[in-house]
N, C-alpha and C. Protein backbone atom coordinates (compact mmCIF):
# COMPACT_ATOMS: atom_id res chain seq x y z
N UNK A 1 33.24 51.84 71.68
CA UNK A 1 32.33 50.72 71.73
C UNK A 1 32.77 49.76 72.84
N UNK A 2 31.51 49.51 73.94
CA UNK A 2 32.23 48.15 74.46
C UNK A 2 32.40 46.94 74.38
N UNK A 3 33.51 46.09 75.15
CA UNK A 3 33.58 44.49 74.60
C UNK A 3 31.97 44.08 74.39
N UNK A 4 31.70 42.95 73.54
CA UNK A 4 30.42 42.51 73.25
C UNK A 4 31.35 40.87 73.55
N UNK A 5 29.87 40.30 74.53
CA UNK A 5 30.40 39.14 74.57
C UNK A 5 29.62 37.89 74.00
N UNK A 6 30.38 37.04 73.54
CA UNK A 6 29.49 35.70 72.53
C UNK A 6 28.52 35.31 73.15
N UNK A 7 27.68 35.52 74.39
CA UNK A 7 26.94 35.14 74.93
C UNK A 7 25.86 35.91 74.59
N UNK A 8 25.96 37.48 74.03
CA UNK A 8 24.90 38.19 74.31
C UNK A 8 24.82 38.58 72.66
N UNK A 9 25.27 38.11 71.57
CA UNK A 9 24.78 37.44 70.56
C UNK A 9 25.02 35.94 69.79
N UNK A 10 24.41 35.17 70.88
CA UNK A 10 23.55 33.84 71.16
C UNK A 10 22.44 34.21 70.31
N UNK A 11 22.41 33.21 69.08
CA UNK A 11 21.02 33.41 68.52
C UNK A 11 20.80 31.37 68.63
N UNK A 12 19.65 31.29 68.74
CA UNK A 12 19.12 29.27 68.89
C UNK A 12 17.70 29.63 68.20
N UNK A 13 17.80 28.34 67.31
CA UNK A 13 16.38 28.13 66.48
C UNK A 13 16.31 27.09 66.51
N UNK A 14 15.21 26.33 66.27
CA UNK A 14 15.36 24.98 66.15
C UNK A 14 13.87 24.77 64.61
N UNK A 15 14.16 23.95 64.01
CA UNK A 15 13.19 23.88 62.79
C UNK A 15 12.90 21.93 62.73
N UNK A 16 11.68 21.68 63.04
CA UNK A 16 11.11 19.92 62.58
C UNK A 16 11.44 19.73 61.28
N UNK A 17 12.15 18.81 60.76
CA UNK A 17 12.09 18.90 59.17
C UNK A 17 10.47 17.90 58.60
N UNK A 18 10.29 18.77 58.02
CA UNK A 18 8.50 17.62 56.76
C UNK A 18 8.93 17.37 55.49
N UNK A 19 8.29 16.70 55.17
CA UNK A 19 8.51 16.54 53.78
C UNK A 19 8.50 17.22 52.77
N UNK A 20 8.35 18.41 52.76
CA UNK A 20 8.78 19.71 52.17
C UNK A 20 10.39 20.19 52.15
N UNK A 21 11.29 19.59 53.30
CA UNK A 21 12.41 20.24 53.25
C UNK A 21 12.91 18.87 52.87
N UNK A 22 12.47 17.75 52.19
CA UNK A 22 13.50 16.89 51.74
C UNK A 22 13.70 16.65 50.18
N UNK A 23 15.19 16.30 49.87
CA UNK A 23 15.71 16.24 48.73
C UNK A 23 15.08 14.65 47.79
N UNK A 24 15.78 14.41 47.19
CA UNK A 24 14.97 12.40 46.17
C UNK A 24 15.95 11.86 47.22
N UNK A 25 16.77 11.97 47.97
CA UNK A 25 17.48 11.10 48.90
C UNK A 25 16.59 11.01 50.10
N UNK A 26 15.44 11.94 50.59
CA UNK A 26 14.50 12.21 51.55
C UNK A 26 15.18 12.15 52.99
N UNK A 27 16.48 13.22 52.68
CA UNK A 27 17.33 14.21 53.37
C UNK A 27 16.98 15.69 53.30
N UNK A 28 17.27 16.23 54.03
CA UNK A 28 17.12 17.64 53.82
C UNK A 28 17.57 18.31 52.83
N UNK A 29 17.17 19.60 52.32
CA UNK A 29 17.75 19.90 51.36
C UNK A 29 19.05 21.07 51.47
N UNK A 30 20.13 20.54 50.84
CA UNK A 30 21.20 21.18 51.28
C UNK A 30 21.10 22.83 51.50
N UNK A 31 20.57 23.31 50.47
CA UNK A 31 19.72 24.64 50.25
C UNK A 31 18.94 24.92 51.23
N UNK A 32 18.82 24.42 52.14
CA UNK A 32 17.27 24.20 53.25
C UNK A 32 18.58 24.22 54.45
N UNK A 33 19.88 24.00 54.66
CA UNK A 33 20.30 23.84 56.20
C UNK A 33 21.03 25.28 55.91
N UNK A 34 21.76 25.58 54.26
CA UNK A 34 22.55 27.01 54.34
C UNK A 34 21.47 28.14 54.70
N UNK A 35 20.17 27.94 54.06
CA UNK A 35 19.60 29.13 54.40
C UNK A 35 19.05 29.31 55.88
N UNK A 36 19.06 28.32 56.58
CA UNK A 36 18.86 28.19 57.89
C UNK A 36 19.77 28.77 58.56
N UNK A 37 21.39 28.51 58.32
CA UNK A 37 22.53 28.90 58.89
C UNK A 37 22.66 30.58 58.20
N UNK A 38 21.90 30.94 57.45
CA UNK A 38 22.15 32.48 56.96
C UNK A 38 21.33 32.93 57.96
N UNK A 39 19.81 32.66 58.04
CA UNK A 39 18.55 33.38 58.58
C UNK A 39 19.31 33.39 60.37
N UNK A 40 19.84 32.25 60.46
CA UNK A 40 20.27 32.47 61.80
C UNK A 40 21.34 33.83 62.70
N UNK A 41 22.27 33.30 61.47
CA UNK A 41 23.73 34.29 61.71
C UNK A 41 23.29 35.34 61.85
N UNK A 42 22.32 35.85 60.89
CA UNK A 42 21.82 37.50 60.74
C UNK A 42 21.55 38.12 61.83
N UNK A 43 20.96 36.98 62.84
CA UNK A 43 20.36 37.71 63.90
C UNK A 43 21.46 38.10 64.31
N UNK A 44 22.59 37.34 64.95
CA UNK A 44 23.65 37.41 65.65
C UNK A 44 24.27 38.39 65.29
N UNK A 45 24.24 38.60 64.43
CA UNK A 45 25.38 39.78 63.35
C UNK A 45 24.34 40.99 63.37
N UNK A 46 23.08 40.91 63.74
CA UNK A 46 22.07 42.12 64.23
C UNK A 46 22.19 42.72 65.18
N UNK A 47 22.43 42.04 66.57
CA UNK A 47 22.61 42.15 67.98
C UNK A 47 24.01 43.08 68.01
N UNK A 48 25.05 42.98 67.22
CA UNK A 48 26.06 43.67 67.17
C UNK A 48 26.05 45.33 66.07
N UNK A 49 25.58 44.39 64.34
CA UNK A 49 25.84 45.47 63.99
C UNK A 49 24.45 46.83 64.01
N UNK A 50 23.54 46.64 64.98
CA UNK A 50 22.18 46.82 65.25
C UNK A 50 21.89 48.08 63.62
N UNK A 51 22.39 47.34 62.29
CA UNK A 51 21.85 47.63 61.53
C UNK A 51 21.50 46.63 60.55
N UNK A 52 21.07 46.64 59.38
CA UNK A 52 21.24 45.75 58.11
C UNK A 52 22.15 45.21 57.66
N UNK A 53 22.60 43.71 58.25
CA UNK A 53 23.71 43.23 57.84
C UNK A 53 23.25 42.46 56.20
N UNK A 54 24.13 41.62 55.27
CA UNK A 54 24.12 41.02 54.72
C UNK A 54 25.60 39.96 54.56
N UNK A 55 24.92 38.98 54.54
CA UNK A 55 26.19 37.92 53.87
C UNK A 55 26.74 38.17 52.98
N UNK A 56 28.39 38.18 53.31
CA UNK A 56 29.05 38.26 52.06
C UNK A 56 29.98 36.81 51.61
N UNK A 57 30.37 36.24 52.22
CA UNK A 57 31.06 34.84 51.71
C UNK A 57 31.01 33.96 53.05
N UNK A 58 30.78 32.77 53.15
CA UNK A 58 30.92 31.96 53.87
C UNK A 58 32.57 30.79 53.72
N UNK A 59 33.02 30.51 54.88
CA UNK A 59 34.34 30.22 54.90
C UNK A 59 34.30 28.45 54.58
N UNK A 60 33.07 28.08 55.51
CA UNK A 60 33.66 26.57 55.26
C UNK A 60 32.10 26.43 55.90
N UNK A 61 31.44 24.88 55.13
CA UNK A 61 30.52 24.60 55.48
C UNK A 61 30.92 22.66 55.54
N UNK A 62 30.93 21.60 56.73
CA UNK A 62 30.87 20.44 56.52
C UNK A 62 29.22 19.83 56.91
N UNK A 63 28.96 19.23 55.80
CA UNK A 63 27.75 18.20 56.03
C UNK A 63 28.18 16.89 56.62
N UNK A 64 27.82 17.28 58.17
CA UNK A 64 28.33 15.62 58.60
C UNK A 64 27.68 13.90 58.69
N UNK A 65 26.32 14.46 58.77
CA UNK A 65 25.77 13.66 58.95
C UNK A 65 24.06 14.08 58.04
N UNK A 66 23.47 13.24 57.47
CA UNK A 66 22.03 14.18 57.21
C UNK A 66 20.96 14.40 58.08
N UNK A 67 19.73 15.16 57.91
CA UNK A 67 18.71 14.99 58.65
C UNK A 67 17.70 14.80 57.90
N UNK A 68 17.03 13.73 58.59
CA UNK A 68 16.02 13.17 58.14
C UNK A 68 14.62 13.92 58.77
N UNK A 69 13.50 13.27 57.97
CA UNK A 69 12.11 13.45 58.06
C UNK A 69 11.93 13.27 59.81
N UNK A 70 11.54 14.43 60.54
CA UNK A 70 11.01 14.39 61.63
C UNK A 70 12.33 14.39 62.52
N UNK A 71 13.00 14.96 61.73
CA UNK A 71 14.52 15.09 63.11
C UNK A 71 14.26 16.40 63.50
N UNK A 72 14.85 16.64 64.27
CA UNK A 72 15.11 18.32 64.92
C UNK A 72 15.99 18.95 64.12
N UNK A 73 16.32 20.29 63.78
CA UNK A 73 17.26 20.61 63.69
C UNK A 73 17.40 22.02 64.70
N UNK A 74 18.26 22.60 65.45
CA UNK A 74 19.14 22.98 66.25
C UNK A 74 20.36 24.13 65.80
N UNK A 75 20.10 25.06 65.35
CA UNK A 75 21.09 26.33 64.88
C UNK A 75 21.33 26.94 66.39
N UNK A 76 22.58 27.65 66.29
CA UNK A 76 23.35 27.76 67.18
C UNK A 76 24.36 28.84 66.59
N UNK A 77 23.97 30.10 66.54
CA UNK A 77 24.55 30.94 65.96
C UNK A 77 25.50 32.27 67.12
N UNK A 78 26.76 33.00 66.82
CA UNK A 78 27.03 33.78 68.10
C UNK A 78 28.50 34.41 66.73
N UNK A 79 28.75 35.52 67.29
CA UNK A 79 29.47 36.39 66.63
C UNK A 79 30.84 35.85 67.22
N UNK A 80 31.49 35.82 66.28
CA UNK A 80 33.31 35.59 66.69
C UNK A 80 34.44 36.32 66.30
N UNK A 81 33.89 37.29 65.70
CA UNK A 81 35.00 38.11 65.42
C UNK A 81 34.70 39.71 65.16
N UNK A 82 34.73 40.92 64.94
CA UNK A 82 34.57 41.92 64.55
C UNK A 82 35.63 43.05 63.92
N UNK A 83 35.59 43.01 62.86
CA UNK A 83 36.14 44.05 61.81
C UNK A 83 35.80 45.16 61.67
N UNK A 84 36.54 45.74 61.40
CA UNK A 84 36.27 47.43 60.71
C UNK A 84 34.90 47.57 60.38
N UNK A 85 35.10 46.81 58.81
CA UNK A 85 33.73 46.93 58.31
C UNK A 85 33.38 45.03 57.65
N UNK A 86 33.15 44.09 59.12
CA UNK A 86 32.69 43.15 59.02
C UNK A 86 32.70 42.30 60.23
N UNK A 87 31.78 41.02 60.37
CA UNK A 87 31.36 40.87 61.46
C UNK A 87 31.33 39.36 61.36
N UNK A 88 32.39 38.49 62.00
CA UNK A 88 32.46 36.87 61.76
C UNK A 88 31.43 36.48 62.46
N UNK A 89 30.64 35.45 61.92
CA UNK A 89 29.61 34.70 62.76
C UNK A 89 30.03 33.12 62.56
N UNK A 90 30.16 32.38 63.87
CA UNK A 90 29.85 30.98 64.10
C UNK A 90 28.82 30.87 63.81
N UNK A 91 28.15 29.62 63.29
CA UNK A 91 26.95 28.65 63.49
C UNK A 91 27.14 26.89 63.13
N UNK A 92 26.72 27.21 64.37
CA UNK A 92 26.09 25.23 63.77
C UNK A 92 25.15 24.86 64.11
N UNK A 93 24.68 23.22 63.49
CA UNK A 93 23.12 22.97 63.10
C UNK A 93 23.63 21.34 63.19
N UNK A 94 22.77 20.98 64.76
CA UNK A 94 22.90 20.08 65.66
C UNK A 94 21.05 19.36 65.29
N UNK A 95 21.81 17.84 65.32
CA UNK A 95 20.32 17.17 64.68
C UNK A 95 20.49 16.39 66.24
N UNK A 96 18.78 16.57 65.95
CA UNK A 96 18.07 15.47 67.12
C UNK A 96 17.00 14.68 66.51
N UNK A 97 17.40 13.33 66.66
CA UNK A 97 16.05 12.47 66.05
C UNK A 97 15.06 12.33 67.49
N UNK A 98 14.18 12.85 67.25
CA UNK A 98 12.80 13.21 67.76
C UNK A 98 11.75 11.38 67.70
N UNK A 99 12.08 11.19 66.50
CA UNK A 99 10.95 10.02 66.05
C UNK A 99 11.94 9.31 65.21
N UNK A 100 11.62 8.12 65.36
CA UNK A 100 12.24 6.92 65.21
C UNK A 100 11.54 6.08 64.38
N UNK A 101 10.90 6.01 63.15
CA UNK A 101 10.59 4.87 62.89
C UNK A 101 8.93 4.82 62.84
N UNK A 102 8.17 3.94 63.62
CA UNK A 102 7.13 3.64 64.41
C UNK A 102 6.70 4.00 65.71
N UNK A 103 8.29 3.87 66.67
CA UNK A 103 8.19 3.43 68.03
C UNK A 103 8.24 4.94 68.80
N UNK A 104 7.22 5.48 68.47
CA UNK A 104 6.86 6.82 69.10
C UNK A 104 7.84 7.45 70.21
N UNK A 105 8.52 8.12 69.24
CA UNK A 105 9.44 9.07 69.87
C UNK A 105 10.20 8.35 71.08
N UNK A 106 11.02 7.56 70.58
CA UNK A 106 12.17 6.52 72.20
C UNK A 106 12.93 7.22 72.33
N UNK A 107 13.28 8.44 71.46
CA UNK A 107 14.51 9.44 71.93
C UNK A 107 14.56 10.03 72.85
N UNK A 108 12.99 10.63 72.70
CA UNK A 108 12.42 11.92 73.46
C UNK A 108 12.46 11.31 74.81
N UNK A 109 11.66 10.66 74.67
CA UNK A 109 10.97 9.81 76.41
C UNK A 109 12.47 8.90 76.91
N UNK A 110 13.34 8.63 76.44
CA UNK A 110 14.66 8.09 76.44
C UNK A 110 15.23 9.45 77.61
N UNK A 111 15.31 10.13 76.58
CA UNK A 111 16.13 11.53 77.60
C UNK A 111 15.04 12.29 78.66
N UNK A 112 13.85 11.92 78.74
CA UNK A 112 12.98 12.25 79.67
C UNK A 112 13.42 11.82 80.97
N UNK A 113 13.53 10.43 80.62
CA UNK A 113 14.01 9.37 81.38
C UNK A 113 14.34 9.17 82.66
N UNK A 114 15.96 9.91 81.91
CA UNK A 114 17.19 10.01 82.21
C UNK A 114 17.16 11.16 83.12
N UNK A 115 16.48 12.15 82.88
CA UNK A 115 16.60 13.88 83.43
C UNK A 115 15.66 13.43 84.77
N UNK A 116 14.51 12.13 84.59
CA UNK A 116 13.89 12.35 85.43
C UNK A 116 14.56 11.00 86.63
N UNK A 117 15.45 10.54 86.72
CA UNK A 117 16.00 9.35 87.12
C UNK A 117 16.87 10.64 87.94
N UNK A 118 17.51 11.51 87.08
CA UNK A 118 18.56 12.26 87.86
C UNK A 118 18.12 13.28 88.87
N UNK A 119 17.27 13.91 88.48
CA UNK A 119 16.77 14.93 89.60
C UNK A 119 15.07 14.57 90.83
N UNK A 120 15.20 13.14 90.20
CA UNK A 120 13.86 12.34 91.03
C UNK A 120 12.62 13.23 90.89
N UNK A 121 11.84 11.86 91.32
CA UNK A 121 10.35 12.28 90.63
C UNK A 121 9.96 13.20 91.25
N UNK A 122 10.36 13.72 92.70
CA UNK A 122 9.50 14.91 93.58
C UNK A 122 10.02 16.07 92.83
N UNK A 123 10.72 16.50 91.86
CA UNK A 123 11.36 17.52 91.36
C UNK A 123 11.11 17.64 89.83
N UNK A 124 9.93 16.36 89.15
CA UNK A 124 9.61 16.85 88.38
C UNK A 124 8.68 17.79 88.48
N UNK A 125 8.43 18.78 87.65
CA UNK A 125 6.31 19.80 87.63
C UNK A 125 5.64 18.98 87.35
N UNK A 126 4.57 18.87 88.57
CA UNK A 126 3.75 18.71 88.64
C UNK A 126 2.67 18.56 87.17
N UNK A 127 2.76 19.48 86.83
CA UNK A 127 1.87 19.93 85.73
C UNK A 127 2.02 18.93 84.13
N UNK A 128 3.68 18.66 84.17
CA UNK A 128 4.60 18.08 83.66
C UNK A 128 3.88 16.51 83.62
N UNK A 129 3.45 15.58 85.19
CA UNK A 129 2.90 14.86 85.18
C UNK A 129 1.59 14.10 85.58
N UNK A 130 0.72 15.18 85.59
CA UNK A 130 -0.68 14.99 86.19
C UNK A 130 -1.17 14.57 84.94
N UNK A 131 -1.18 14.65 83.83
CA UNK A 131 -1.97 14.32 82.66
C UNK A 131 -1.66 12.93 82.51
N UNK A 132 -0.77 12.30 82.94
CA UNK A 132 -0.58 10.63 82.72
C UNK A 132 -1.41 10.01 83.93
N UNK A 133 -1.75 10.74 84.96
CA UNK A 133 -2.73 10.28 86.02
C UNK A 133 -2.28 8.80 86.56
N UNK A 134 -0.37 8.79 86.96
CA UNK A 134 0.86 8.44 87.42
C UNK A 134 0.67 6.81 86.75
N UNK A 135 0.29 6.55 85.26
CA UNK A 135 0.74 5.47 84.47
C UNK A 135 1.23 6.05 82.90
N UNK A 136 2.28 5.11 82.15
CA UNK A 136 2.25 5.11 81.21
C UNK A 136 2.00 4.10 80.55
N UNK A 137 1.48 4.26 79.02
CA UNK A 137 1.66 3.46 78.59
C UNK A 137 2.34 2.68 77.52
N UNK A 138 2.50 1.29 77.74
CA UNK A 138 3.57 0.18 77.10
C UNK A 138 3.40 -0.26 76.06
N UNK A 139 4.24 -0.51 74.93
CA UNK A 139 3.76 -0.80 73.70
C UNK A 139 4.10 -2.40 73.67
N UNK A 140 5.23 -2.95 74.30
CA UNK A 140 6.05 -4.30 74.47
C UNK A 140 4.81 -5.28 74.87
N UNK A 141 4.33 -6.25 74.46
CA UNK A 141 3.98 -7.78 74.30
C UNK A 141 4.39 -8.15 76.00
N UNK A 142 5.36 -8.38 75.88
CA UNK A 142 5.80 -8.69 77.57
C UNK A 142 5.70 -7.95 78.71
N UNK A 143 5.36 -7.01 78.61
CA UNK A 143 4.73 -6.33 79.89
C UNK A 143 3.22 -5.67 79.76
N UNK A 144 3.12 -5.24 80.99
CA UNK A 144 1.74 -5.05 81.00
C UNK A 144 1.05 -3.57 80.19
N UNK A 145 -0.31 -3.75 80.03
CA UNK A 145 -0.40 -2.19 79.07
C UNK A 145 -0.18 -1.10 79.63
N UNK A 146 0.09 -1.12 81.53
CA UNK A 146 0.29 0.28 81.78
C UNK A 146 1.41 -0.19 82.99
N UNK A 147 1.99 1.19 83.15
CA UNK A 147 3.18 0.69 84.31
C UNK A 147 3.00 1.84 85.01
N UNK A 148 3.18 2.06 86.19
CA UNK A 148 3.01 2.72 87.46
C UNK A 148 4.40 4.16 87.06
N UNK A 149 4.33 4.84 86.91
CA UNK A 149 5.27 6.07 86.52
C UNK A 149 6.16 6.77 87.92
N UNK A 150 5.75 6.55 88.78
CA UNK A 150 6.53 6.39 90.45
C UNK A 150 7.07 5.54 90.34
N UNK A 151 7.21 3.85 89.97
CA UNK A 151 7.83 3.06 90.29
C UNK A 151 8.73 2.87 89.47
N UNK A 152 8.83 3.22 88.01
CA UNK A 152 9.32 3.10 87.05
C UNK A 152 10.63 4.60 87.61
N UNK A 153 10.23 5.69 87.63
CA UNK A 153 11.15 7.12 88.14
C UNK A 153 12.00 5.77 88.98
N UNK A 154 11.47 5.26 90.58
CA UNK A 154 12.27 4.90 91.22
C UNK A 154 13.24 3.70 90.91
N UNK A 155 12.89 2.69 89.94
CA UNK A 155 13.84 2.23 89.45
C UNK A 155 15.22 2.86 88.76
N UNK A 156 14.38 4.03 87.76
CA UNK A 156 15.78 4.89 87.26
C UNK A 156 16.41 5.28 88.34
N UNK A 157 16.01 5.84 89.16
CA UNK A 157 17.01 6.41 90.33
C UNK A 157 17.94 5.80 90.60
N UNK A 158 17.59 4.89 90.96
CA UNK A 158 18.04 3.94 92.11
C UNK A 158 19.61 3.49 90.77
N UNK A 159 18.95 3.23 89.26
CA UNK A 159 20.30 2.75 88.56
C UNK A 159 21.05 3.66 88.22
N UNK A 160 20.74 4.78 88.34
CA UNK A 160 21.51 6.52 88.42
C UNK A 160 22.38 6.41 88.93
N UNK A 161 21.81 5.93 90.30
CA UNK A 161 22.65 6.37 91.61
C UNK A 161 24.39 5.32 91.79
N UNK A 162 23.92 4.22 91.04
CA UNK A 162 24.46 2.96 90.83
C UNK A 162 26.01 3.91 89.42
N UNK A 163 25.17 4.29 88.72
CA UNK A 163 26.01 4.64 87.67
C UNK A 163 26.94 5.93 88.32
N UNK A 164 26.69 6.30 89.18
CA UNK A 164 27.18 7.71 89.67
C UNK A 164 28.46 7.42 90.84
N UNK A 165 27.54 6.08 91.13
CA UNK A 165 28.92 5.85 92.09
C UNK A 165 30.34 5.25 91.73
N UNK A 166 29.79 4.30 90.40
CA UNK A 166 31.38 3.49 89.88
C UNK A 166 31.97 4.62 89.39
């Protein structure tokens, strides 16, 4: 058999949590992230043992933080070990809050931002920003209802460039 490398069983899922996967704490349900981290591993542990695997004991599971209603969740599964007759799988399950509250998704458009401050606006797709028809719009009282989406990119730049140099 040859080396198999953790790269080429890479398994990534990602699941929105609704109100279906939350517990009376209106967290996820703990039952809801293990079976996520099973459905995942399998694949990984497929790619290798390219037959019918099944779980047999899991070593250690920490809940670090919860996920809430409308977070991301993020599995991240890849084989780490191989036995005779068994097959270690890593996984972890990386939260992204997506939505915030009210204030329509500041995460998302937060890290939009940022990606688009760094690689400047001529390098975003096109396609990416023709539908804003180069304004967005502002939810803030103190500014105006729409802001120019060129001028706004070139401000990020410009404080990118600022942050890149100290």
């Amino acid at each position: 058999m040859e080396p198999i490398h953790i790269s080429q069983t890479l398994s990534i899922s990602n699941h929105r949590v609704f109100s279906a996967d939350l517990n009376e704490h209106d967290t996820v349900f703990g039952g809801k992230i293990l079976a996520t981290i099973d459905d995942n591993s399998s694949i990984a542990a497929s790619r290798v043992a390219r037959i019918e695997t099944v779980t047999v004991s899991v070593d250690q599971v920490n809940f670090l933080l919860p996920f809430r209603l409308q977070d991301s969740m993020c599995a991240e599964s890849y084989v780490s070990g191989v036995g005779h007759r068994s097959i270690e799988v890593f996984t972890k399950i990386i939260g992204e809050t997506i939505a915030m509250s009210g204030d329509n998704d500041c995460t998302g458009a937060t890290a939009g931002s940022i990606a688009g401050a760094v690689i400047g606006i001529d390098n975003i797709p096109e396609n990416w920003t023709r539908p804003f028809n180069g304004r967005m719009h502002i939810y803030l009282k103190e500014l105006p209802e729409y802001l120019d989406i060129e001028e706004v990119c070139d401000r990020f730049e410009v404080l990118a460039k600022k942050l890149v140099m100290e």
